[in-house]
C-alpha atoms as a PDB file:
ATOM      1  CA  UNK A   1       0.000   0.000   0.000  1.00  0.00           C
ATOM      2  CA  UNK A   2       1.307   3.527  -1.104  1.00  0.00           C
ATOM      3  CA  UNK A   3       2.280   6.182   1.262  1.00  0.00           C
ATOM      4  CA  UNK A   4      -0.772   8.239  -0.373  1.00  0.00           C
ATOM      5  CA  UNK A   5      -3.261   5.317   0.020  1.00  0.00           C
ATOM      6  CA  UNK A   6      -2.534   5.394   3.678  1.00  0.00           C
ATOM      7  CA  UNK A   7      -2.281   9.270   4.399  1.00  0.00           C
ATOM      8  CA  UNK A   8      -5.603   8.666   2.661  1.00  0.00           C
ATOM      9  CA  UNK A   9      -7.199   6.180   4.781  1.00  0.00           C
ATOM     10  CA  UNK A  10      -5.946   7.683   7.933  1.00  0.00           C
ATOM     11  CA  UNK A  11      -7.747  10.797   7.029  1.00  0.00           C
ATOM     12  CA  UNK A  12     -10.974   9.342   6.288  1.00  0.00           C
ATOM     13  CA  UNK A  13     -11.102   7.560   9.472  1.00  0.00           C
ATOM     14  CA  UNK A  14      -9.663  10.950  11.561  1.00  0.00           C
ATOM     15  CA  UNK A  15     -12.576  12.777   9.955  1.00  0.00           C
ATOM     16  CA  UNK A  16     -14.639   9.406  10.967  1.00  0.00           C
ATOM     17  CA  UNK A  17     -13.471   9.631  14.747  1.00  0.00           C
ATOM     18  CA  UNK A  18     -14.362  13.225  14.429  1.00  0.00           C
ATOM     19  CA  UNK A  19     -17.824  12.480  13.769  1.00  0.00           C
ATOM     20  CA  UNK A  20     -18.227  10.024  15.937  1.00  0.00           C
ATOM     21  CA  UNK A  21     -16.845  11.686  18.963  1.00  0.00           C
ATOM     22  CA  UNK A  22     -19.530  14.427  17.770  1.00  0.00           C
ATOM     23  CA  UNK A  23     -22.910  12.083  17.974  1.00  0.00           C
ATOM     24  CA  UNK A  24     -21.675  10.567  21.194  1.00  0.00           C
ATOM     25  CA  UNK A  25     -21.552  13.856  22.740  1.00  0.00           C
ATOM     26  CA  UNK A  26     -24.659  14.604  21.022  1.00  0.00           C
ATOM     27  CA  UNK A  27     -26.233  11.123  22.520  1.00  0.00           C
ATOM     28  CA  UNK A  28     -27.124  10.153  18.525  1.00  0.00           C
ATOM     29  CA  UNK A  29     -26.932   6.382  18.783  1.00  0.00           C
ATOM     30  CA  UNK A  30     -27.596   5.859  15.052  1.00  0.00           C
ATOM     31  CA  UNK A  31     -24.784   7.517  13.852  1.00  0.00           C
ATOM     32  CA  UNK A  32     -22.798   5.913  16.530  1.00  0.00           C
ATOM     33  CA  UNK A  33     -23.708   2.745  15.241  1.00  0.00           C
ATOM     34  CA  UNK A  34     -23.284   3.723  11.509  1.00  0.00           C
ATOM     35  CA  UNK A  35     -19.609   4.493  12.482  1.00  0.00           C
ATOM     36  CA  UNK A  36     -18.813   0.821  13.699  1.00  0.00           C
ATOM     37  CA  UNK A  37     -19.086  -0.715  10.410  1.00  0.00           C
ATOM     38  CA  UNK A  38     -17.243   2.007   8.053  1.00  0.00           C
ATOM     39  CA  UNK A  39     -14.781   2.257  11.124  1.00  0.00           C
ATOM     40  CA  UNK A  40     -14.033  -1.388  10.748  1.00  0.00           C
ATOM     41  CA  UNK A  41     -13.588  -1.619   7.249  1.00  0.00           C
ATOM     42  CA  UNK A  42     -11.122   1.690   7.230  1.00  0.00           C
ATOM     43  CA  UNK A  43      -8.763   0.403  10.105  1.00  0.00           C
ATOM     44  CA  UNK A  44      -9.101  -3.395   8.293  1.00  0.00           C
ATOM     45  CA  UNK A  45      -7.802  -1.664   5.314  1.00  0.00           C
ATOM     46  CA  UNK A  46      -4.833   0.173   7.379  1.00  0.00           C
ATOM     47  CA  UNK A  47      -4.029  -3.166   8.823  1.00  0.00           C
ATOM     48  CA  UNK A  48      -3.272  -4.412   5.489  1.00  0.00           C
ATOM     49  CA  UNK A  49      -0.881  -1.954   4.829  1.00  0.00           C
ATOM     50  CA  UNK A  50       2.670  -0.996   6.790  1.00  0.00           C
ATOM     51  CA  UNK A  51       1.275   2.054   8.513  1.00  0.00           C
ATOM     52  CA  UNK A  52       4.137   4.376  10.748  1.00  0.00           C
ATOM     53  CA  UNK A  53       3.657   4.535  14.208  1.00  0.00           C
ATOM     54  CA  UNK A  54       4.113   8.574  14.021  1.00  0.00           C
ATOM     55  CA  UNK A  55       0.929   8.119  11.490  1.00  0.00           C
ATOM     56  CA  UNK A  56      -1.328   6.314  13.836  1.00  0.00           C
ATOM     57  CA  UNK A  57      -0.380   8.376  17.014  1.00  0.00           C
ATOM     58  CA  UNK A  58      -3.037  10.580  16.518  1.00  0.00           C
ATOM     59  CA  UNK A  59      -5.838   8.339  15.526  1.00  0.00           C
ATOM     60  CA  UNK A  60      -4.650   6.168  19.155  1.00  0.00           C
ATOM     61  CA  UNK A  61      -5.254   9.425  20.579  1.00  0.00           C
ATOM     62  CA  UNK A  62      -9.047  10.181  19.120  1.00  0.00           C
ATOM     63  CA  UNK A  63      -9.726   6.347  19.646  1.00  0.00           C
ATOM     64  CA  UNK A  64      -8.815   6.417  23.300  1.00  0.00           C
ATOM     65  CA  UNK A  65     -10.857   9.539  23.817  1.00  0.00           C
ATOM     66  CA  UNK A  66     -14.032   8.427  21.844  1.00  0.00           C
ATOM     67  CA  UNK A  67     -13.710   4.968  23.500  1.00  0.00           C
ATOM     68  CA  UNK A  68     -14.118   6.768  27.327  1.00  0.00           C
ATOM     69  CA  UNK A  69     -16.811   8.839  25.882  1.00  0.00           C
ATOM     70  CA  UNK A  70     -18.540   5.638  25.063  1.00  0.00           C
ATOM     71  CA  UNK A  71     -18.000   3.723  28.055  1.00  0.00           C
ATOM     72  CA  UNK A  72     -19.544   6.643  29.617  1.00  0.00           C
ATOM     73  CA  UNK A  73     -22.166   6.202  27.709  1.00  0.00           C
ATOM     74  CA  UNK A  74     -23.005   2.917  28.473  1.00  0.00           C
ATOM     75  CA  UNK A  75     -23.059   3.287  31.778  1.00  0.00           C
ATOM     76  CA  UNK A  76     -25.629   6.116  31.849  1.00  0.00           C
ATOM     77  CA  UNK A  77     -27.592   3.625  29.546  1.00  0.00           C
ATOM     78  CA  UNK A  78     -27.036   1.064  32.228  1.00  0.00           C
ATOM     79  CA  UNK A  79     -28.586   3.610  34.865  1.00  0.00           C
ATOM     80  CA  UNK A  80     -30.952   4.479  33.050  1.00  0.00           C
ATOM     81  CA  UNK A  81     -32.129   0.946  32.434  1.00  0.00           C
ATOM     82  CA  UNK A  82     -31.977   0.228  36.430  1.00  0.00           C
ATOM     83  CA  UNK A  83     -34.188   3.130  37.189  1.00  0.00           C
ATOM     84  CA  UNK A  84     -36.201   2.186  34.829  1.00  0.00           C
ATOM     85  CA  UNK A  85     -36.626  -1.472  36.160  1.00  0.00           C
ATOM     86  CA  UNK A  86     -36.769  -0.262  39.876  1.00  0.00           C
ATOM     87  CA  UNK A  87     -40.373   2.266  38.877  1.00  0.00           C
ATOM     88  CA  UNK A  88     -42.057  -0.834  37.214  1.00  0.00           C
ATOM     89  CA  UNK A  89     -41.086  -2.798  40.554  1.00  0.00           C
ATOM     90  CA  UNK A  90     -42.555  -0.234  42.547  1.00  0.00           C
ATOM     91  CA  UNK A  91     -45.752  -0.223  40.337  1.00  0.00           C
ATOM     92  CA  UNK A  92     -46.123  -3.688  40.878  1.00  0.00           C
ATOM     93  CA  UNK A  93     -45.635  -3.677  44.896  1.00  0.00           C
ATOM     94  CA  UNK A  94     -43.491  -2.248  47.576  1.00  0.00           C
ATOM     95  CA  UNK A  95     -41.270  -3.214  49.971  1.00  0.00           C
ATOM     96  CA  UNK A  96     -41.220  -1.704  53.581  1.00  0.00           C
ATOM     97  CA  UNK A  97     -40.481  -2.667  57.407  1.00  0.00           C
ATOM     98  CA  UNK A  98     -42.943  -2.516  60.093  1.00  0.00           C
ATOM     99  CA  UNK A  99     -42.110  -1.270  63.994  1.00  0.00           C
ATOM    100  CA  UNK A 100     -40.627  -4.265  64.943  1.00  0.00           C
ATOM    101  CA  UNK A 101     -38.424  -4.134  61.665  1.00  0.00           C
ATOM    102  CA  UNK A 102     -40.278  -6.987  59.695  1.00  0.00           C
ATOM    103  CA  UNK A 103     -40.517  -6.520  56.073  1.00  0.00           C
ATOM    104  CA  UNK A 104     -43.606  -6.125  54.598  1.00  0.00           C
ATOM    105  CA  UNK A 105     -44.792  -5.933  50.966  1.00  0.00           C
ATOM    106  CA  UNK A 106     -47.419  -3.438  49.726  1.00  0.00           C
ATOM    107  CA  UNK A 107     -49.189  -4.715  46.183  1.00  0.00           C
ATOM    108  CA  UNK A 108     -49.607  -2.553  43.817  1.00  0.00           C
ATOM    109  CA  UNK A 109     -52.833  -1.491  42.419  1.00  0.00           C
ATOM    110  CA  UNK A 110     -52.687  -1.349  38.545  1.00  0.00           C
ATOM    111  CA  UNK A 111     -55.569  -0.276  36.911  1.00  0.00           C
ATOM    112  CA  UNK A 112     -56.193  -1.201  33.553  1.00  0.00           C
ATOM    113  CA  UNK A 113     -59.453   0.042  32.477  1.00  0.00           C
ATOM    114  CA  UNK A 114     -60.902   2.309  30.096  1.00  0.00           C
ATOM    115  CA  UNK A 115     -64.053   4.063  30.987  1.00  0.00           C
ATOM    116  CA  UNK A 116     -66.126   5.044  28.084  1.00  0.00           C
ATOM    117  CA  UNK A 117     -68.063   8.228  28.134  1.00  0.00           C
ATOM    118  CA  UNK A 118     -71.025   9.082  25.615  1.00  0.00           C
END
């Protein structure tokens, strides 16, 4: 592979990390996920090819930094999720102590009808 042809590649996927530091600061999971694939195929292309290490310090750099932003991420999504799970638990009952510090559970009452009116 040519000097060009990677100078080349290494842009595209620079200008790639770019964007897809952008959407994951912007919380846009579709582009985050149309990244993964052309990501792939760019660095599967570099991999190829004998690529300096003074031409891929950069891209480390914006890969390291986009790869925190994502773990981040994913554990807000995780949080998210668990807070999530923990209302619809409390919609369907409740857990709580008495005095004498026995636990007692509270059922939930979930309504689900529709009244009609003319």
């Amino acid at each position: 592979m040519s000097k060009e042809t990677n100078a080349r590649i290494i842009a595209q996927l620079d200008a790639l990390l770019e964007t897809e530091r952008a959407a994951l600061l912007r919380g846009d999971l579709q582009v985050i996920a149309d990244t993964v694939a052309k990501k792939e195929q760019l660095i599967g292309t570099l991999n190829t090819g004998v690529a300096r290490q003074a031409d891929l310090s950069g891209l480390h750099h914006k890969l390291r930094r986009n790869q925190a932003l994502l773990d981040g991420a994913l554990q807000g999504i995780r949080a998210v999720s668990a807070r999530i799970a923990a209302y619809r638990q409390v919609r369907k009952s409740m857990d709580t102590y008495d005095r004498e510090g026995r636990k007692l559970t509270i059922p939930g009452d979930i309504s689900r009808k529709v009244e009609k009116r003319a």
